[in-house]
N, C-alpha and C. Protein backbone atom coordinates (compact mmCIF):
# COMPACT_ATOMS: atom_id res chain seq x y z
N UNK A 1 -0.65 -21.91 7.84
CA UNK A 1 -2.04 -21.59 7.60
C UNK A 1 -2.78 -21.60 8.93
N UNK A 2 -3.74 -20.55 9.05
CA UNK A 2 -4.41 -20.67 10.17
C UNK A 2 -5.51 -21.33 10.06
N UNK A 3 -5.50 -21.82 11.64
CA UNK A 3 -7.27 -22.49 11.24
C UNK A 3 -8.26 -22.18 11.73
N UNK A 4 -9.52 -22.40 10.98
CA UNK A 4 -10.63 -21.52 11.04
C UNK A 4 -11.06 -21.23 12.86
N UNK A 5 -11.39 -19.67 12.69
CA UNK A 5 -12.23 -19.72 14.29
C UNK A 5 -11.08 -19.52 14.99
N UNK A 6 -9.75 -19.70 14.79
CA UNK A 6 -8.75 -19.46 15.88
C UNK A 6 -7.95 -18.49 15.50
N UNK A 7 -8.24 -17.21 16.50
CA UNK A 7 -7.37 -16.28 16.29
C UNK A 7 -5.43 -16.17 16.47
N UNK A 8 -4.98 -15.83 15.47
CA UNK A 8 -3.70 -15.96 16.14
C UNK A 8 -2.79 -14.32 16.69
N UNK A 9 -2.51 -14.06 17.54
CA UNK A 9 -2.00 -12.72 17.56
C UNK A 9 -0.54 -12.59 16.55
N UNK A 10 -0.49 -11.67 16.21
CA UNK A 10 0.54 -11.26 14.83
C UNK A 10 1.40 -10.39 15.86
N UNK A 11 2.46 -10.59 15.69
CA UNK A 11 3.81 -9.48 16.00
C UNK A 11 3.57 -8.21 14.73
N UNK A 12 4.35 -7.10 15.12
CA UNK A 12 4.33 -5.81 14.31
C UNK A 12 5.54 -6.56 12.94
N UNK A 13 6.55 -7.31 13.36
CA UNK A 13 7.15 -7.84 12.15
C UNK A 13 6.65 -8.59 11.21
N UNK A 14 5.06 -9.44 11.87
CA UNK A 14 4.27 -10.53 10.99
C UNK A 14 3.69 -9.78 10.54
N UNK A 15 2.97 -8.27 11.11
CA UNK A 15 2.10 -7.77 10.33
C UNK A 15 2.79 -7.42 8.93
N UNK A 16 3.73 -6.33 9.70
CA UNK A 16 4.68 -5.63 8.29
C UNK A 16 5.43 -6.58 6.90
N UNK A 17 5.37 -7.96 7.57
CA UNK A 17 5.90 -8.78 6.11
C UNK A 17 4.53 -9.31 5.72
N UNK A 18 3.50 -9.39 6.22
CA UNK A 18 2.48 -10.05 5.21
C UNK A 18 2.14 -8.56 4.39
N UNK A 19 2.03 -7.26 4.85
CA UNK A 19 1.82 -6.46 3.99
C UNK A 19 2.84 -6.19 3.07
N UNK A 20 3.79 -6.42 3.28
CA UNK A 20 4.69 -6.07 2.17
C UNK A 20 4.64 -7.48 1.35
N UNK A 21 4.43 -8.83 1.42
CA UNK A 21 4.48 -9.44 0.63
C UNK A 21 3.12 -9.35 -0.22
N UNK A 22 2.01 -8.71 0.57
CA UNK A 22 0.81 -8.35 -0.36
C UNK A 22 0.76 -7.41 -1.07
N UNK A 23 1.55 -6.60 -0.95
CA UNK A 23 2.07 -5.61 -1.45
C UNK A 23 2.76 -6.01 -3.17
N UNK A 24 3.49 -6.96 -2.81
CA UNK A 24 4.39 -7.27 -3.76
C UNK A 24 3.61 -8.05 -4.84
N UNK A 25 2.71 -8.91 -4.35
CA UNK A 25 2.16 -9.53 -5.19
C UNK A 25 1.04 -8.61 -5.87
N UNK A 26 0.57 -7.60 -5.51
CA UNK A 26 -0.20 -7.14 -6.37
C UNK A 26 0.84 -5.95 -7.81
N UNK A 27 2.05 -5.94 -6.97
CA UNK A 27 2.90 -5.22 -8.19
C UNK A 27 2.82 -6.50 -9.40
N UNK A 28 3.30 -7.35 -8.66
CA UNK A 28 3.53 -8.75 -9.74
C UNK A 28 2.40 -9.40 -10.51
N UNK A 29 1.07 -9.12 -9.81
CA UNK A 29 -0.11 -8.97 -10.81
C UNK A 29 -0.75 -8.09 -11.86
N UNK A 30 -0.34 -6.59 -11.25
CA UNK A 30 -0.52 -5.76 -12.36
C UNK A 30 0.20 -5.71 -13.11
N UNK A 31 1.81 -6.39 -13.60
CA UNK A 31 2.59 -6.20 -14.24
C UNK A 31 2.48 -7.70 -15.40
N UNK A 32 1.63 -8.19 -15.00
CA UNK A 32 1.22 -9.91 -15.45
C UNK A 32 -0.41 -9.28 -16.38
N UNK A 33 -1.00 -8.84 -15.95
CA UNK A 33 -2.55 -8.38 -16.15
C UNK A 33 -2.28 -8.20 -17.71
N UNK A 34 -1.84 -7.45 -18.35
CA UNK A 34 -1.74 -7.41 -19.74
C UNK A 34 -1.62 -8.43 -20.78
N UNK A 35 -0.39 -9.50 -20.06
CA UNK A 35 0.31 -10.21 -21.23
C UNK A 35 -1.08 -11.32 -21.01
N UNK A 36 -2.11 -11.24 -19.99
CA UNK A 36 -3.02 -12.41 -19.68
C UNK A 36 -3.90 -11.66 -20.42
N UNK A 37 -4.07 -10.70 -20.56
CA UNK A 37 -5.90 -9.84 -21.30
C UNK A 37 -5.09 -10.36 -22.76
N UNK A 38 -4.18 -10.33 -22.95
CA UNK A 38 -3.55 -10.26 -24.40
C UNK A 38 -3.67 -12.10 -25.03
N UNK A 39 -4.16 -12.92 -24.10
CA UNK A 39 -4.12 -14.50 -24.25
C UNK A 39 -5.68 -14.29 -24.13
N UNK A 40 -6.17 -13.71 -23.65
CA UNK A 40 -7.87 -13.65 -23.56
C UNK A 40 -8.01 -13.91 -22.17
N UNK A 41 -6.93 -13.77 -21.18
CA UNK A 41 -7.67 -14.37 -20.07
C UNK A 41 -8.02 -13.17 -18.96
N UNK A 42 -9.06 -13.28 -18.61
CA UNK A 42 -9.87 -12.03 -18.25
C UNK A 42 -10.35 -12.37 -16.33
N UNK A 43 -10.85 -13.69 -16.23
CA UNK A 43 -11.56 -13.41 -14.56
C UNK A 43 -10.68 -15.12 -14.55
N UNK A 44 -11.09 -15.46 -13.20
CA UNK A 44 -10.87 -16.46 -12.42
C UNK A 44 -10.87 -17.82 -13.11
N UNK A 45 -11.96 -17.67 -13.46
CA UNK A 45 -12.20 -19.22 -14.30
C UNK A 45 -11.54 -19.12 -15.93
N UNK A 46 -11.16 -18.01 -16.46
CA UNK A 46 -10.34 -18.27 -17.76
C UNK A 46 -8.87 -19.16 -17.39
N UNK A 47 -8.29 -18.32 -16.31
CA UNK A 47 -7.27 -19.13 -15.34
C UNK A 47 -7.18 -20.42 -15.35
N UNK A 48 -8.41 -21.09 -14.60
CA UNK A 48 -8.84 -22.43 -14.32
C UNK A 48 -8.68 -23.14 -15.45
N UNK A 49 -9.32 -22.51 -16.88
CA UNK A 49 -9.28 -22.96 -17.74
C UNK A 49 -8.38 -23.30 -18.70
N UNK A 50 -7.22 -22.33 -18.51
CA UNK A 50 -6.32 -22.23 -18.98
C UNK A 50 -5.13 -23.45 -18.25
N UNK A 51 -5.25 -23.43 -17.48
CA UNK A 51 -4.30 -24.60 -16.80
C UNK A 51 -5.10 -26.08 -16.79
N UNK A 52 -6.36 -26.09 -17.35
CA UNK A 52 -6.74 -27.79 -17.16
C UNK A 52 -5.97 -28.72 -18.58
């Protein structure tokens, strides 16, 4: 984790795996998005709610 205010320079390999792992996770969210609208859970805090 970086910390605040301090820049860190990224290599072309750090760039290309954080985009592909952001990449990935939004496949793995839109493919999740249904079976959660289908439980009722809709924004951020249904989430929250759902796990307390």
């Amino acid at each position: 984790m970086k910390a605040k205010g301090k820049r860190e320079r990224l290599t072309s390999v750090q760039i290309r795996s954080e985009y592909l792992i952001e990449k990935e996770m939004q496949e793995i969210r839109s493919q999740i998005i249904p079976f959660a609208q289908a439980k009722g859970i809709y924004t951020n805090e249904d989430v929250e709610r759902a796990f307390r």
